[in-house]
N, C-alpha and C. Protein backbone atom coordinates (compact mmCIF):
# COMPACT_ATOMS: atom_id res chain seq x y z
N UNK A 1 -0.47 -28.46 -26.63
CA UNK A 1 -1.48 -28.60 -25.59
C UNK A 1 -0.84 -28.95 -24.25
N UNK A 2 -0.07 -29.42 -24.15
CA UNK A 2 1.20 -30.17 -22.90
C UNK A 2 1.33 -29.00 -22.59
N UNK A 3 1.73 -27.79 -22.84
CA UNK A 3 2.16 -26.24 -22.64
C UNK A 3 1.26 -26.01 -21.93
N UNK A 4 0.06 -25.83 -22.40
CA UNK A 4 -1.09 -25.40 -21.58
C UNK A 4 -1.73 -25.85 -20.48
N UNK A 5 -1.36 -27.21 -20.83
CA UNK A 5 -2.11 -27.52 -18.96
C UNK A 5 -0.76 -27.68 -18.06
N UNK A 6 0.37 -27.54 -18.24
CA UNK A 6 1.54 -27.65 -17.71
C UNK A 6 1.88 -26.05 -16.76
N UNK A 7 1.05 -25.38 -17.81
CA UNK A 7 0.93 -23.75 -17.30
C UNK A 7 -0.11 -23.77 -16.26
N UNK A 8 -1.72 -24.60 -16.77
CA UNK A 8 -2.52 -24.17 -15.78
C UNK A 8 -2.00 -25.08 -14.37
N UNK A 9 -1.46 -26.34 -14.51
CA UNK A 9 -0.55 -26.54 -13.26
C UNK A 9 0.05 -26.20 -12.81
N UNK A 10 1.05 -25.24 -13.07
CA UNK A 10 2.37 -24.33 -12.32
C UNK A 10 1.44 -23.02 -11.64
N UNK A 11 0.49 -22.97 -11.89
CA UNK A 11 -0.75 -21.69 -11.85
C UNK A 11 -1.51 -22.21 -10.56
N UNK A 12 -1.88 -23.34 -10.84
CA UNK A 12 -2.83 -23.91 -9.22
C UNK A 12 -1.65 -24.21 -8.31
N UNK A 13 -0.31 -24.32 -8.53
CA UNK A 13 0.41 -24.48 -7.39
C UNK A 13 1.17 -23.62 -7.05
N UNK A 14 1.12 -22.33 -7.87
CA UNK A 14 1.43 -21.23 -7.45
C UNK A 14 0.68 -20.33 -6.18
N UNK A 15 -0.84 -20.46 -6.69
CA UNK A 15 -1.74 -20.39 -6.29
C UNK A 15 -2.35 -20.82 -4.16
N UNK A 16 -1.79 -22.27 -4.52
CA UNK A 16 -1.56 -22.50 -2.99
C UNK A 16 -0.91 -22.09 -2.19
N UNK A 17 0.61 -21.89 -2.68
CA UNK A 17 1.56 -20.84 -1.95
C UNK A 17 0.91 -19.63 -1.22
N UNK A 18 -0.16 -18.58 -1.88
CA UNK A 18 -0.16 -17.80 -1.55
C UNK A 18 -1.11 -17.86 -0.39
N UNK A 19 -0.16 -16.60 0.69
CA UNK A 19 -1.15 -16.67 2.39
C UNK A 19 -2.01 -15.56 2.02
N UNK A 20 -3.31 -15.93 1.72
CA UNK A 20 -4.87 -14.80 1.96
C UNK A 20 -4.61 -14.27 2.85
N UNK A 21 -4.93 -13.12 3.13
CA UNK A 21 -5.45 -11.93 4.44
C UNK A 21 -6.59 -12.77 5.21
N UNK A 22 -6.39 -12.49 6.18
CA UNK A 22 -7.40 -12.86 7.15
C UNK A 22 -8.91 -12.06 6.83
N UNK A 23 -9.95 -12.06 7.38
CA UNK A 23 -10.98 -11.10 7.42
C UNK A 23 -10.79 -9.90 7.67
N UNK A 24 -10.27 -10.02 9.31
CA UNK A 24 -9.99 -8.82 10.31
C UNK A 24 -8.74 -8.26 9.01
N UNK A 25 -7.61 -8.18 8.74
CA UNK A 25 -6.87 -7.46 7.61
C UNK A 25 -7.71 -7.16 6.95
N UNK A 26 -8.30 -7.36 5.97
CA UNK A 26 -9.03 -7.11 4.92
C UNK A 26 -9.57 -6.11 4.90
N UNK A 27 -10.45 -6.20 6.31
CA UNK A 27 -11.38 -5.14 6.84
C UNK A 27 -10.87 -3.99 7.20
N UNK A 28 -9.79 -3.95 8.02
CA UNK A 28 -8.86 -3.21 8.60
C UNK A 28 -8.43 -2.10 7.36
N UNK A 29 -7.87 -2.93 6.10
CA UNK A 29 -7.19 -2.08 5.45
C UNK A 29 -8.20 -1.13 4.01
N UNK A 30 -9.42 -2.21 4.34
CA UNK A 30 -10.81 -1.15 3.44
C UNK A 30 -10.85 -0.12 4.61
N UNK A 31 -10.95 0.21 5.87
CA UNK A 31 -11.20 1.11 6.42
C UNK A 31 -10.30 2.06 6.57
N UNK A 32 -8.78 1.70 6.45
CA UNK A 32 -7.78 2.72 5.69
C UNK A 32 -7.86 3.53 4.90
N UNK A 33 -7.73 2.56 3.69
CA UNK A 33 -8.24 3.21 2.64
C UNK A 33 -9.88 4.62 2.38
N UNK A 34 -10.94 4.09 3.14
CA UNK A 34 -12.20 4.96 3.20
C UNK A 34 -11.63 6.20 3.60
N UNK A 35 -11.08 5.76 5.13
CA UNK A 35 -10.71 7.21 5.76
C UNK A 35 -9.83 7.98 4.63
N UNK A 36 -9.15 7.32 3.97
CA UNK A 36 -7.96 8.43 3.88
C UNK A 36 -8.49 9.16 2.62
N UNK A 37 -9.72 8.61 1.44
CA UNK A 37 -10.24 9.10 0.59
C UNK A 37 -11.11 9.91 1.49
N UNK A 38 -11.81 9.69 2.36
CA UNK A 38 -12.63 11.15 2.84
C UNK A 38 -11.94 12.17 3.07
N UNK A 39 -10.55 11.71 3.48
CA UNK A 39 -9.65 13.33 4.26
C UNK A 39 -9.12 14.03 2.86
N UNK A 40 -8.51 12.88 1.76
CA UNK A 40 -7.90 13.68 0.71
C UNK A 40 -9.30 14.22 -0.28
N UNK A 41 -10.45 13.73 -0.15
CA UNK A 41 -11.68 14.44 -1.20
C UNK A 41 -11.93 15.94 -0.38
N UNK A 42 -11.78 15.98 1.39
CA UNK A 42 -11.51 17.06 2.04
C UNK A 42 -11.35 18.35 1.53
N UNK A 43 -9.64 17.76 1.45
CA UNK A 43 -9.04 18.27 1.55
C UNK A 43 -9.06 18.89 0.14
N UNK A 44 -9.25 18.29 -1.09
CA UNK A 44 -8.95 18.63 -2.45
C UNK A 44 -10.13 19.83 -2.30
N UNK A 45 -11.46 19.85 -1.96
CA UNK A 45 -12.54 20.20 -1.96
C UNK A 45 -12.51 21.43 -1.41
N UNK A 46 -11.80 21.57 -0.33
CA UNK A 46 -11.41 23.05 0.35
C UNK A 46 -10.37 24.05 -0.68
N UNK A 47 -9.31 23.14 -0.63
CA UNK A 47 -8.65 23.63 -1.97
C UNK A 47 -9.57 24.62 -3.25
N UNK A 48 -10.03 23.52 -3.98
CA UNK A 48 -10.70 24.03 -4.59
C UNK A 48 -11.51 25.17 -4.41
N UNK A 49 -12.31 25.13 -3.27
CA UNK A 49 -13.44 26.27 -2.54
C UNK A 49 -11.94 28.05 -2.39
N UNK A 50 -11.01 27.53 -2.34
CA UNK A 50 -10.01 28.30 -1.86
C UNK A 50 -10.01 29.24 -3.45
N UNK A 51 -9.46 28.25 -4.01
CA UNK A 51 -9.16 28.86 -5.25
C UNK A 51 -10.51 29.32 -6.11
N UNK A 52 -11.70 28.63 -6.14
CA UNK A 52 -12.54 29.27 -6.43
C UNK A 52 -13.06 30.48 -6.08
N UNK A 53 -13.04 31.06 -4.78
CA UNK A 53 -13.24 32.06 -4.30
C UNK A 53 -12.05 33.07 -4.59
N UNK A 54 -10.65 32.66 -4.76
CA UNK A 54 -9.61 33.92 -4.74
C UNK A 54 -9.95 34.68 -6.46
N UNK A 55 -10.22 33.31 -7.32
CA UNK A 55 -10.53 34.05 -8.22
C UNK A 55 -11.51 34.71 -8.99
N UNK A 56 -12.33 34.45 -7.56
CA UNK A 56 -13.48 35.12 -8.75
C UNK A 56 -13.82 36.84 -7.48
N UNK A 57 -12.65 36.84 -7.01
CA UNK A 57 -12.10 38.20 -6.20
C UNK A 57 -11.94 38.87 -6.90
N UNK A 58 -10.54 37.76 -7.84
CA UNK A 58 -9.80 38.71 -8.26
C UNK A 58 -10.25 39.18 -10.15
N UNK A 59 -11.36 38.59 -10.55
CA UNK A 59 -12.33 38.94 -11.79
C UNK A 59 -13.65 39.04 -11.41
């Protein structure tokens, strides 16, 4: 049992160490992320429209 709360102590003071993101980051990097899934769903989506159309040309 000494193991275990010796762990969940090395765990809460691990814990403090770490520097959180601010808001403004946070926010910043969800809006990264959005954009860059709209451009690559885009982009996959045209793709697709591409290849859907060459082949049903070519059958």
């Amino acid at each position: 049992m000494a193991k275990v709360m010796g762990f969940f102590k090395e765990c809460g003071a691990e814990l403090r160490k770490v520097v959180w993101p601010t808001r403004d980051d946070v926010v910043s990097s969800v809006k990264v992320v959005i954009i860059s899934t709209i451009i690559i769903a885009v982009i996959l989506g045209a793709l697709d429209l591409l290849f859907t159309t060459g082949m049903r040309l070519v059958f």
